[in-house]
C-alpha atoms as a PDB file:
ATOM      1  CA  UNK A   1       0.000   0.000   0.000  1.00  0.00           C
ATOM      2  CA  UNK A   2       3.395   1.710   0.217  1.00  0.00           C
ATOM      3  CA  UNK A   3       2.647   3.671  -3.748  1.00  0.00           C
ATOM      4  CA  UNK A   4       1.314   7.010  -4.618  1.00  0.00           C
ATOM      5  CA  UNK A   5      -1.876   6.562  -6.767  1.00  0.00           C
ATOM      6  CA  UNK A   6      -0.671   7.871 -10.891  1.00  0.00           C
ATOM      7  CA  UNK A   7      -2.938  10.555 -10.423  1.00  0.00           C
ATOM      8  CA  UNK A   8      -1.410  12.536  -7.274  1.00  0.00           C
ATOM      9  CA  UNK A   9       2.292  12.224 -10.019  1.00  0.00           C
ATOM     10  CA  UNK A  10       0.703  13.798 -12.918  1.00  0.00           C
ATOM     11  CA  UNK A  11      -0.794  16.855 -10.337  1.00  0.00           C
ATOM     12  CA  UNK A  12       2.835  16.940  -9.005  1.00  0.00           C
ATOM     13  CA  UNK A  13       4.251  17.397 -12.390  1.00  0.00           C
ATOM     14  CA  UNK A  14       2.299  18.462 -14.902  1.00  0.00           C
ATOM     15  CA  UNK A  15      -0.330  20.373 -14.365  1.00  0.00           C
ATOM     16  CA  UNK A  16       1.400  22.806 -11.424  1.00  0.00           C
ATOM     17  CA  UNK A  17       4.786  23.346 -13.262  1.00  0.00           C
ATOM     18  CA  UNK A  18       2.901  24.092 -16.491  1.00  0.00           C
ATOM     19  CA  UNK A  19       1.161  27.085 -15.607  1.00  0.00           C
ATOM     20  CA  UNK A  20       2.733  30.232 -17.569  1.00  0.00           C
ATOM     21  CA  UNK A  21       4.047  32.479 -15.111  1.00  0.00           C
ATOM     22  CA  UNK A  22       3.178  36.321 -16.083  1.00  0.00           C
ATOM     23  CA  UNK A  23       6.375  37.972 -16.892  1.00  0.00           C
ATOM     24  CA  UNK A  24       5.111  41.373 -14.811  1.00  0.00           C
ATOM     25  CA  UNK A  25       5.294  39.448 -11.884  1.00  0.00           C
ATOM     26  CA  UNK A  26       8.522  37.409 -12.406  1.00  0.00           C
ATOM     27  CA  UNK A  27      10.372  40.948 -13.122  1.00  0.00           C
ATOM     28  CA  UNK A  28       8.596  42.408  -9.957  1.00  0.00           C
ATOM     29  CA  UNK A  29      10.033  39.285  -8.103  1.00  0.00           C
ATOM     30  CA  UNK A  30      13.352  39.560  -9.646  1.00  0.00           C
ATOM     31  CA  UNK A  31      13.335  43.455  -8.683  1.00  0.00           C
ATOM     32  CA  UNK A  32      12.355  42.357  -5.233  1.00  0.00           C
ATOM     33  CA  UNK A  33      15.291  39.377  -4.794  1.00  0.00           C
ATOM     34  CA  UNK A  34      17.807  41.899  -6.227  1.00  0.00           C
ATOM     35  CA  UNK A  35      16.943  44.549  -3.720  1.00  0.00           C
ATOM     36  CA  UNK A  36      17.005  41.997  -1.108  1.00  0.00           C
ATOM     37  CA  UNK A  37      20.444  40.728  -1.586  1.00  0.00           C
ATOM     38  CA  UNK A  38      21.846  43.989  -2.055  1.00  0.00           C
ATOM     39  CA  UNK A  39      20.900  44.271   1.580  1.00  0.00           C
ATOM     40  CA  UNK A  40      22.196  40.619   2.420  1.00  0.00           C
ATOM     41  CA  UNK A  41      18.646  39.823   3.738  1.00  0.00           C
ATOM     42  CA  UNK A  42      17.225  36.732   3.689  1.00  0.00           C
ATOM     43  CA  UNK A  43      13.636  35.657   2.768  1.00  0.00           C
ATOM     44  CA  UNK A  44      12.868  35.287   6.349  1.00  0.00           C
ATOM     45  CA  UNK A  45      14.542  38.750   7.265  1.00  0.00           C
ATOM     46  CA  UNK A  46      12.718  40.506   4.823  1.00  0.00           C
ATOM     47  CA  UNK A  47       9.183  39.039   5.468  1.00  0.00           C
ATOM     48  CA  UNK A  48       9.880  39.553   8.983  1.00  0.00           C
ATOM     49  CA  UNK A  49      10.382  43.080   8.811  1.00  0.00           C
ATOM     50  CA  UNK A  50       7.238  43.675   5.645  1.00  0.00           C
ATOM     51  CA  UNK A  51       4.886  41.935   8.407  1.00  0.00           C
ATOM     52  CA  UNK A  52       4.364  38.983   5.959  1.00  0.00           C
ATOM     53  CA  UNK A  53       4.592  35.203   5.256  1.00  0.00           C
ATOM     54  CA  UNK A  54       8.241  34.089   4.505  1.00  0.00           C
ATOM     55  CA  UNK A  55       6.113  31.598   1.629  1.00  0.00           C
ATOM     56  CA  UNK A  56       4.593  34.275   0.001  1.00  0.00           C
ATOM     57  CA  UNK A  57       7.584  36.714   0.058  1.00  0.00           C
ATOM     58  CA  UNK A  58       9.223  33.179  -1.973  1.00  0.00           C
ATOM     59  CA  UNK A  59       6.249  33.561  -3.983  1.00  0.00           C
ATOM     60  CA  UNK A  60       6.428  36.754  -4.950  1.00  0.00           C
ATOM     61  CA  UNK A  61      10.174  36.722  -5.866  1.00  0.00           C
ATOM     62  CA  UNK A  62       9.383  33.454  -8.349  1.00  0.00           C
ATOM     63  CA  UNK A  63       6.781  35.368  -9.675  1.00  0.00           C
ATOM     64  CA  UNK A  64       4.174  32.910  -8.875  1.00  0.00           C
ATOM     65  CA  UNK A  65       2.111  34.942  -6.198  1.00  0.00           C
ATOM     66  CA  UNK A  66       0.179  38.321  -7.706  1.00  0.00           C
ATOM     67  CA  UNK A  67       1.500  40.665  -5.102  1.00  0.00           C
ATOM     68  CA  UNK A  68      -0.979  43.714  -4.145  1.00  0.00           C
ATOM     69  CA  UNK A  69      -0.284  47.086  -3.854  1.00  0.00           C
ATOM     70  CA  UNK A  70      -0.400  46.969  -0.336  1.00  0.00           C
ATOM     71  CA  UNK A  71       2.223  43.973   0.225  1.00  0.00           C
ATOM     72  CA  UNK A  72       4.258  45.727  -2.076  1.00  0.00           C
ATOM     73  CA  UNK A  73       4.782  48.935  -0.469  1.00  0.00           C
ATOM     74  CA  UNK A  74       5.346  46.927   2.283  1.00  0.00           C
ATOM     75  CA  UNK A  75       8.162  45.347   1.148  1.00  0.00           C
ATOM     76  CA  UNK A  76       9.539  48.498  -0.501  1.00  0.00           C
ATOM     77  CA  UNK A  77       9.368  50.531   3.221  1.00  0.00           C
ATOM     78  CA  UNK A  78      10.828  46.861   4.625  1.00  0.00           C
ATOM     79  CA  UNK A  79      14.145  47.445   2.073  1.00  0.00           C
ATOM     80  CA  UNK A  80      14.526  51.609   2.733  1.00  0.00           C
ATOM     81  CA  UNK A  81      13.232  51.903  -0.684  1.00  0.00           C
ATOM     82  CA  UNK A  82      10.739  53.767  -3.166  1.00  0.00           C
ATOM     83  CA  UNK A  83       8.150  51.124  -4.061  1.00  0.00           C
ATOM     84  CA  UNK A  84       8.598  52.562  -7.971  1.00  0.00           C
ATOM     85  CA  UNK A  85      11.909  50.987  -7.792  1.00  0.00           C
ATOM     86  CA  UNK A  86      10.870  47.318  -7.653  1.00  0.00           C
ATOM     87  CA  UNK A  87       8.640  48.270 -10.798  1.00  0.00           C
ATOM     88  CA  UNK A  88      11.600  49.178 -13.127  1.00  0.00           C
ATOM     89  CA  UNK A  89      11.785  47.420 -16.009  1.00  0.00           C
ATOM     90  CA  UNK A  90       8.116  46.314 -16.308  1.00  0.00           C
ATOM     91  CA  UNK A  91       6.249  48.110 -18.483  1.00  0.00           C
ATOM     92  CA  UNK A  92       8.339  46.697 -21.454  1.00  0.00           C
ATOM     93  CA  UNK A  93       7.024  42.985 -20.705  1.00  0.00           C
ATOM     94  CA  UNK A  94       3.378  43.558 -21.790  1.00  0.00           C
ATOM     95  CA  UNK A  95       1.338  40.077 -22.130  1.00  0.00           C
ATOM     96  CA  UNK A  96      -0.157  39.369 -25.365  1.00  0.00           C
END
């Protein structure tokens, strides 16, 4: 009884690393992560400090969470830095 049904392996593969990740959100993230580092924080530090969930700081900086305004501005005032900052580079990846 020791085997994972086939079903729960094609879930675990294919159908959750499929999903297109917006390229908005991936530069945000990267923007976030670089920011970050700069400051030799880690994900834990910095979620710490925002007031929010090391997991969805991870998110955010894979691009796979769709970060709000609020939790953004957050992290930006977390890092000593104008939220505007982790949007450069953005508008040139517009989704077709």
């Amino acid at each position: 009884m020791g085997t994972h049904s086939p079903l729960i392996g094609y879930l675990n593969t294919s159908i959750f690393t499929s999903v297109k990740k917006n390229k908005i959100l991936v530069q945000i993230g990267e923007n976030i992560r670089v920011a970050r580092l700069k400051q030799n924080l880690s994900q834990e530090q910095l979620s710490f400090k925002a007031g929010l969930d090391r997991s969805y700081v991870g998110g955010v900086e894979r691009g796979e969470r769709n970060i709000a305004a609020v939790n953004l501005i957050k992290i930006a005032e977390a890092l000593n830095i104008k939220p505007a900052l982790l949007l450069n580079d953005v508008s040139s990846h517009k989704e077709k």
